[in-house]
C-alpha atoms as a PDB file:
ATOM      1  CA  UNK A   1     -32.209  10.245 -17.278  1.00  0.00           C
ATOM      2  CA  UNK A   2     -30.981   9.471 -20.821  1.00  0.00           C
ATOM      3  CA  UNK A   3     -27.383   9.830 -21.182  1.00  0.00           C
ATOM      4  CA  UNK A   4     -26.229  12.752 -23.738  1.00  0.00           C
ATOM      5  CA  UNK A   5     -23.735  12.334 -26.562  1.00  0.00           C
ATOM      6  CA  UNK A   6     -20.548  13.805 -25.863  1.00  0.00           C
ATOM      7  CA  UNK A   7     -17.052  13.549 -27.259  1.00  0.00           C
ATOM      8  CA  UNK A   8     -14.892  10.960 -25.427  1.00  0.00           C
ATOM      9  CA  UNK A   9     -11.099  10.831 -25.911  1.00  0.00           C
ATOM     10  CA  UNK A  10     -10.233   7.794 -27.259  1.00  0.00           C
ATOM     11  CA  UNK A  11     -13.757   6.780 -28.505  1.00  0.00           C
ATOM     12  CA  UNK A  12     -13.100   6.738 -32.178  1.00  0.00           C
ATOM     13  CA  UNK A  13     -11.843   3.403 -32.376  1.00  0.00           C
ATOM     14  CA  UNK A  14     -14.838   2.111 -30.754  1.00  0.00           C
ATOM     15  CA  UNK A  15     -17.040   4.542 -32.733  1.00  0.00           C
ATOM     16  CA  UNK A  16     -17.618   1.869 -35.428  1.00  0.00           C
ATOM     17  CA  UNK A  17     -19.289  -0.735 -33.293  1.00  0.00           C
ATOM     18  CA  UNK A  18     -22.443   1.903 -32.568  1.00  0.00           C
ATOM     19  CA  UNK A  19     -24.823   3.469 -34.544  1.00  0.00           C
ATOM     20  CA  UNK A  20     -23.639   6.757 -36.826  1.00  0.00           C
ATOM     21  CA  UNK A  21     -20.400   6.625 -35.093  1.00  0.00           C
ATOM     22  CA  UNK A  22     -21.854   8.116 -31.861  1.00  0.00           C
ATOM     23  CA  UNK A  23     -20.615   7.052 -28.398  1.00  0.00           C
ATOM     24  CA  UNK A  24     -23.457   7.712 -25.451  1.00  0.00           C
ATOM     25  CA  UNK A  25     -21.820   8.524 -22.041  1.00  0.00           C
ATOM     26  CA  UNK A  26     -24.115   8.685 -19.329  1.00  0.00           C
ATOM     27  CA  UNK A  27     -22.958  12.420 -17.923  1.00  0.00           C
ATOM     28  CA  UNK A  28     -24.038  12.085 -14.754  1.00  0.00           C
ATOM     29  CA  UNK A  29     -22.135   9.843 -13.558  1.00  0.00           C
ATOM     30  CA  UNK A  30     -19.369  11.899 -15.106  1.00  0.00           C
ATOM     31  CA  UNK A  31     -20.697  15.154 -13.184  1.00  0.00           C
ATOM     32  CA  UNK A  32     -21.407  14.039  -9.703  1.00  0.00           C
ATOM     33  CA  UNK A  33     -19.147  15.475  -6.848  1.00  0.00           C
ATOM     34  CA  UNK A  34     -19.014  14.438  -2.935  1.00  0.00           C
ATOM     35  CA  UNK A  35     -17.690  15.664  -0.055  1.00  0.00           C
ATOM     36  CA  UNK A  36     -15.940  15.379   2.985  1.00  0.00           C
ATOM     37  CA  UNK A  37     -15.047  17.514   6.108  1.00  0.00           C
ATOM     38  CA  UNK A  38     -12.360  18.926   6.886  1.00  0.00           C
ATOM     39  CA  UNK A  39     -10.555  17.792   9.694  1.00  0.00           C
ATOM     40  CA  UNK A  40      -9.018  21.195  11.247  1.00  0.00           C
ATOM     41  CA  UNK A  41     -12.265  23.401  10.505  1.00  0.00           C
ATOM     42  CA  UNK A  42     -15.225  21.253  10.043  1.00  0.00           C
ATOM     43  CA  UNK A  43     -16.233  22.577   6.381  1.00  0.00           C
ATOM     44  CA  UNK A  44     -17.319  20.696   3.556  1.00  0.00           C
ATOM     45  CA  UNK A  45     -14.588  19.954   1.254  1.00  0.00           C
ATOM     46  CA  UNK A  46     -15.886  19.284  -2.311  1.00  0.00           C
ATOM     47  CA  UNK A  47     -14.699  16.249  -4.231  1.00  0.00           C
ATOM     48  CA  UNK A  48     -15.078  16.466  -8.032  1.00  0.00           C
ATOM     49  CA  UNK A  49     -15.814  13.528 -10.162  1.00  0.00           C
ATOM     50  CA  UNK A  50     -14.000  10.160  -8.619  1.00  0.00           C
ATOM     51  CA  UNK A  51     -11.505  11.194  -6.342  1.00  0.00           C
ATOM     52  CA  UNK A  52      -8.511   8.827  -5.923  1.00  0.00           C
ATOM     53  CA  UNK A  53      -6.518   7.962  -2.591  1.00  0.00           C
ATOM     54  CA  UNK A  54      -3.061  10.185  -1.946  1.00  0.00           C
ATOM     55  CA  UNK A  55      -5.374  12.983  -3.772  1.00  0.00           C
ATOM     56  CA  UNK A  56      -4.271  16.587  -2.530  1.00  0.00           C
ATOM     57  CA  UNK A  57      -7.171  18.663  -2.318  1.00  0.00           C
ATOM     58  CA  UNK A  58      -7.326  22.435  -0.512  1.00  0.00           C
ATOM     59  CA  UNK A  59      -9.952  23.006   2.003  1.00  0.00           C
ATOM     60  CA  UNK A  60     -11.879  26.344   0.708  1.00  0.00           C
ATOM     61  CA  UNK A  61     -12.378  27.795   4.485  1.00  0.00           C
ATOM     62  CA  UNK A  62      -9.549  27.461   5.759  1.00  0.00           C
ATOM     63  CA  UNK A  63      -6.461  26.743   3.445  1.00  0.00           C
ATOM     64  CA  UNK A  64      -5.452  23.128   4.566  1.00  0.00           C
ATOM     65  CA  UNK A  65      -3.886  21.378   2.396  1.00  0.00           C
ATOM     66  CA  UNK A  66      -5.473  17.600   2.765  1.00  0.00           C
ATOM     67  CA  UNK A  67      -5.019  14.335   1.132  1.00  0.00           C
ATOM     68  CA  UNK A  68      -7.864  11.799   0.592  1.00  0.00           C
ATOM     69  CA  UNK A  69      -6.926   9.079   2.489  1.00  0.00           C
ATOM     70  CA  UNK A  70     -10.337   6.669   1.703  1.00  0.00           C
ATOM     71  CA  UNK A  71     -13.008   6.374  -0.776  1.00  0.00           C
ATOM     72  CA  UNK A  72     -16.027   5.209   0.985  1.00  0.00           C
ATOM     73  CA  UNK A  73     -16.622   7.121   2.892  1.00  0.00           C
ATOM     74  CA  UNK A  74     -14.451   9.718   1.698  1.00  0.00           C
ATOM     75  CA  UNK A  75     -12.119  11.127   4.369  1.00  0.00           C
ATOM     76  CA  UNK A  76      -9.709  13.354   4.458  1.00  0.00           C
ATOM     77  CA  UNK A  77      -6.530  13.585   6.297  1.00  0.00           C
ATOM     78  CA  UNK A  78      -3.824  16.513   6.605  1.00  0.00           C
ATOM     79  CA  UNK A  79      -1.400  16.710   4.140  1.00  0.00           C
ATOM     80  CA  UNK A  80       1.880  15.108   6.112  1.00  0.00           C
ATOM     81  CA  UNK A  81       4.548  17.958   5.754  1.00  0.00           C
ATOM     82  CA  UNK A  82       7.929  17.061   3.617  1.00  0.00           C
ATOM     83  CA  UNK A  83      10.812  16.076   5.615  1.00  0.00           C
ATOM     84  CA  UNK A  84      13.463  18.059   3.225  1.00  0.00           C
ATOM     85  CA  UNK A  85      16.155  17.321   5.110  1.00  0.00           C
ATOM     86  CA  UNK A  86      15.465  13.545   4.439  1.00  0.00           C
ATOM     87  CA  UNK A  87      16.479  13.578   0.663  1.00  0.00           C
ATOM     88  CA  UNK A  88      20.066  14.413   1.826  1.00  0.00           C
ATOM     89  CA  UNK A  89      20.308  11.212   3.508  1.00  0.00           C
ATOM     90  CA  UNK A  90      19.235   8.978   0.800  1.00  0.00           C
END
């Protein structure tokens, strides 16, 4: 697949070192999604682009609220509630 032009935050300053001023970004890479299951129903969770660990992502079927807790393979772990009552300790 040949990557496509596209505009790229950023990319002017490099802009001089390529051919008319065009940066080539090889979309996708950019585009690609996994997934993971969801640990209290089971359903494939969607992970857009490159997800990152302590990510909070929502589970479609059910409503979780889950963290990504590792990146190969991705898994994903339930969101630990807050404590509230901990800031008035601090």
């Amino acid at each position: 697949m040949r990557p496509r032009s596209v505009g790229v935050p950023g990319a002017q300053s490099h802009a001089r070192n390529h051919p008319g001023g065009e940066v080539r970004v090889d979309t996708s890479v950019l585009l690609k999604s996994t997934s993971a299951p969801c640990p209290d129903c089971a359903a494939e969770v969607r992970l857009a682009g490159r997800p990152l660990i302590g990510e909070v992502v929502g589970c479609g079927a059910c409503g979780a609220q889950l963290e990504v807790t590792h990146l190969t393979p991705p898994r994903l772990e339930p969101l630990a509630p807050i404590d509230e009552g901990f800031a008035d300790t601090v």
